[in-house]
N, C-alpha and C. Protein backbone atom coordinates (compact mmCIF):
# COMPACT_ATOMS: atom_id res chain seq x y z
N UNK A 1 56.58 22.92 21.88
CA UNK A 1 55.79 22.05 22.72
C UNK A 1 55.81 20.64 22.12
N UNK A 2 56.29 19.45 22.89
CA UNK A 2 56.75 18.51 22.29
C UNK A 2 55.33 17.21 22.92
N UNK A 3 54.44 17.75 23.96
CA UNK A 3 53.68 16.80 25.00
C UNK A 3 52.67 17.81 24.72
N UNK A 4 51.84 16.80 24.97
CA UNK A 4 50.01 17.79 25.58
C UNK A 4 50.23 18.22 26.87
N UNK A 5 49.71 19.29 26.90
CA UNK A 5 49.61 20.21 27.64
C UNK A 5 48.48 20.71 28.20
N UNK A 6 48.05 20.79 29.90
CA UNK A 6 46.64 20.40 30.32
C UNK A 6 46.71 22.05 31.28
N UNK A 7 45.90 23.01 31.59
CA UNK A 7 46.32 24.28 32.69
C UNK A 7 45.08 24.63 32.72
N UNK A 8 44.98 25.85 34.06
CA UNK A 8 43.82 25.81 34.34
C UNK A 8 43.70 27.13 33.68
N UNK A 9 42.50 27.41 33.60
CA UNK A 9 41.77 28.42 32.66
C UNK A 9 40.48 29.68 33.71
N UNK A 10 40.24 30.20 33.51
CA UNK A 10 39.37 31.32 34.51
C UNK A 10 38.18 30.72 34.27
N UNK A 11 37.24 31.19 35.47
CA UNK A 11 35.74 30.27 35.58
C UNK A 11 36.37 28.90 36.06
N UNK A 12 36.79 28.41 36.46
CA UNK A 12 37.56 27.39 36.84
C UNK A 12 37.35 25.97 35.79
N UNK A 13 38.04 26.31 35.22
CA UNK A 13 37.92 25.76 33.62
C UNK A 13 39.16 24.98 33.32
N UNK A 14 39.46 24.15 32.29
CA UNK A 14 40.88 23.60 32.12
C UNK A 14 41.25 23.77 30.78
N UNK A 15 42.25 24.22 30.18
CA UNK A 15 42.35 23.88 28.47
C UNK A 15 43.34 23.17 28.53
N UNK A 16 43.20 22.31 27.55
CA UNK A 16 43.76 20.81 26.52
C UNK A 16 44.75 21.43 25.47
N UNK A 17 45.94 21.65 25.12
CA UNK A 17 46.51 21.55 24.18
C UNK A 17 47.59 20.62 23.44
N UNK A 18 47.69 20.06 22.28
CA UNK A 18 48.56 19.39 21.52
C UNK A 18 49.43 19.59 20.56
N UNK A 19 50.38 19.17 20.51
CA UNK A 19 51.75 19.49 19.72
C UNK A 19 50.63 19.40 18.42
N UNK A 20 49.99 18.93 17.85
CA UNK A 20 49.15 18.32 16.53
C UNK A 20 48.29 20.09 16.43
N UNK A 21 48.16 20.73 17.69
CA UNK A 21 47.78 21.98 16.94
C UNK A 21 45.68 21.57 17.32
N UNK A 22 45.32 20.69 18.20
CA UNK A 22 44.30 20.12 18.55
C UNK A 22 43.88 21.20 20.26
N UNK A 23 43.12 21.51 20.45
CA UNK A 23 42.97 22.54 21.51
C UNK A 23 41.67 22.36 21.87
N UNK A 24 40.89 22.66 23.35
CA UNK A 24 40.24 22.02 23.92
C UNK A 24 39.76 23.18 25.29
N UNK A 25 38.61 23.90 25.73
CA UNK A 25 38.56 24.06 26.64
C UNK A 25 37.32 23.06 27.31
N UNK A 26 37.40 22.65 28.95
CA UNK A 26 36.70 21.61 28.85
C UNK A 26 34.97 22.31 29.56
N UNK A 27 34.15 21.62 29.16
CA UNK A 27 33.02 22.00 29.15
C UNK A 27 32.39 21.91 30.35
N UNK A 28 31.19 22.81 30.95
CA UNK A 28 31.19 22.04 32.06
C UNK A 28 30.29 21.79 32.15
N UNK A 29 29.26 21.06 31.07
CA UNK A 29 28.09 20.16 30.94
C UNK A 29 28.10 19.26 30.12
N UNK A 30 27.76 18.13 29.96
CA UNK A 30 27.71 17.54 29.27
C UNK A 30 28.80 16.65 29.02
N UNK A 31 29.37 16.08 28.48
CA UNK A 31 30.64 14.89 27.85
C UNK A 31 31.96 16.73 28.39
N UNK A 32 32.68 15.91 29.35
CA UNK A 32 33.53 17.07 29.70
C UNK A 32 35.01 17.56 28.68
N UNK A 33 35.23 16.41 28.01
CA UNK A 33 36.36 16.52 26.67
C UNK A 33 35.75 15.63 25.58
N UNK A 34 35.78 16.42 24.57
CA UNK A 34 35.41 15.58 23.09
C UNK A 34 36.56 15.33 22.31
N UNK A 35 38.14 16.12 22.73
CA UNK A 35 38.93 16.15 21.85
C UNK A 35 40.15 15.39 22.78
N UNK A 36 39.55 15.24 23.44
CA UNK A 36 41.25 14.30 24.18
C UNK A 36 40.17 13.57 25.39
N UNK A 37 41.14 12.29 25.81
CA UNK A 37 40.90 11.50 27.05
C UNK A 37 41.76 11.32 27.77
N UNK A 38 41.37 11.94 29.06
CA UNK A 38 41.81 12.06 30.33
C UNK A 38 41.88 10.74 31.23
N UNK A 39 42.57 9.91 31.72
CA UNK A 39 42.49 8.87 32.50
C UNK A 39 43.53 8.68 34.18
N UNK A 40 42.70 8.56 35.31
CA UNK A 40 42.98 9.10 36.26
C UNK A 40 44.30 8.13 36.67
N UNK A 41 45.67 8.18 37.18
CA UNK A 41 46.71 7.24 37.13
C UNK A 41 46.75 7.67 38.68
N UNK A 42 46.77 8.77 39.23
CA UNK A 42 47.62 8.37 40.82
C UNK A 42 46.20 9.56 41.28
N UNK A 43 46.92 10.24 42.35
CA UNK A 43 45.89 11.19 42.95
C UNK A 43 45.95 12.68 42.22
N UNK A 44 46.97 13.08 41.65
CA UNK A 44 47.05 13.81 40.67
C UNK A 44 47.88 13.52 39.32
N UNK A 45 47.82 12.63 38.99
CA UNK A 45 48.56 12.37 37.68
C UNK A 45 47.71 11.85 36.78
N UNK A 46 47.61 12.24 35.32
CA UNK A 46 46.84 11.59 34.54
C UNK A 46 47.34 11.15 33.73
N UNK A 47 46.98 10.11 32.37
CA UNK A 47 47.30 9.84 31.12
C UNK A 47 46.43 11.07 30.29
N UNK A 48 46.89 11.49 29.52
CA UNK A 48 46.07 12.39 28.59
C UNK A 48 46.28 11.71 27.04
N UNK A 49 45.75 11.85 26.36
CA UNK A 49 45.50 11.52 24.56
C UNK A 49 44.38 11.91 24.22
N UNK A 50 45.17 12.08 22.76
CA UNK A 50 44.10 13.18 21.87
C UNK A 50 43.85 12.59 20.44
N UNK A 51 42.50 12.89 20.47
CA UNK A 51 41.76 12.08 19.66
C UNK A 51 42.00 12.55 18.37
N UNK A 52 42.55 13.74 18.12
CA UNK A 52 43.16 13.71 16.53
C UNK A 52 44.00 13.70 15.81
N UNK A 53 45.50 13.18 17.08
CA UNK A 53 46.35 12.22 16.21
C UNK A 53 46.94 11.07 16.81
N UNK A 54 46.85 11.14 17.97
CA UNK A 54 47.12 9.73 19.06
C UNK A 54 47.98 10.03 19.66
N UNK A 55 48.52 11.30 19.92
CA UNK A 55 49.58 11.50 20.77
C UNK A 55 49.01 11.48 22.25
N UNK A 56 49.76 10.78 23.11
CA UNK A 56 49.58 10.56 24.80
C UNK A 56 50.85 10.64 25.56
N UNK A 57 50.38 11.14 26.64
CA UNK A 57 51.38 11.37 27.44
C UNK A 57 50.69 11.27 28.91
N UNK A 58 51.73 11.28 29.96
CA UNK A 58 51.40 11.19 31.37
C UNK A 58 51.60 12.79 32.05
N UNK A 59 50.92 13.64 32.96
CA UNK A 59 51.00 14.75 32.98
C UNK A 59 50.59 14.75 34.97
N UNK A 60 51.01 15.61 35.37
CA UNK A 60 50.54 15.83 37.14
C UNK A 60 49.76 17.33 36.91
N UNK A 61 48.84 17.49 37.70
CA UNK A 61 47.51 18.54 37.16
C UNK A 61 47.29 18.28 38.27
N UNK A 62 47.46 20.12 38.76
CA UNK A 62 46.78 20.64 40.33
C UNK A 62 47.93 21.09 40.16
């Protein structure tokens, strides 16, 4: 795995993973990611980066 990697999870949930070994399921109260930031680019495309080594990438989710 060379990119972060974003999929959906049961309970309709999402997990976060990173080449750095950084992993993430997202919460569904409160601050929704503590370990990566999600930023919205088209109608399904995001920027993703992760807060514990700076790796980012662009990803389509749905």
């Amino acid at each position: 795995m060379s990119e972060i990697t974003i999929m959906p999870a049961p309970m309709r949930r999402w997990v976060t993973m990173c080449p750095c070994g950084a992993s993430e399921i997202r919460a569904e109260e409160g601050p929704r990611w503590r370990m990566f930031t999600l930023r919205k680019l088209e109608e399904k495309r995001y920027h993703i980066h992760c807060h514990a080594c700076g790796h980012a990438n662009e990803q389509w989710i749905g």
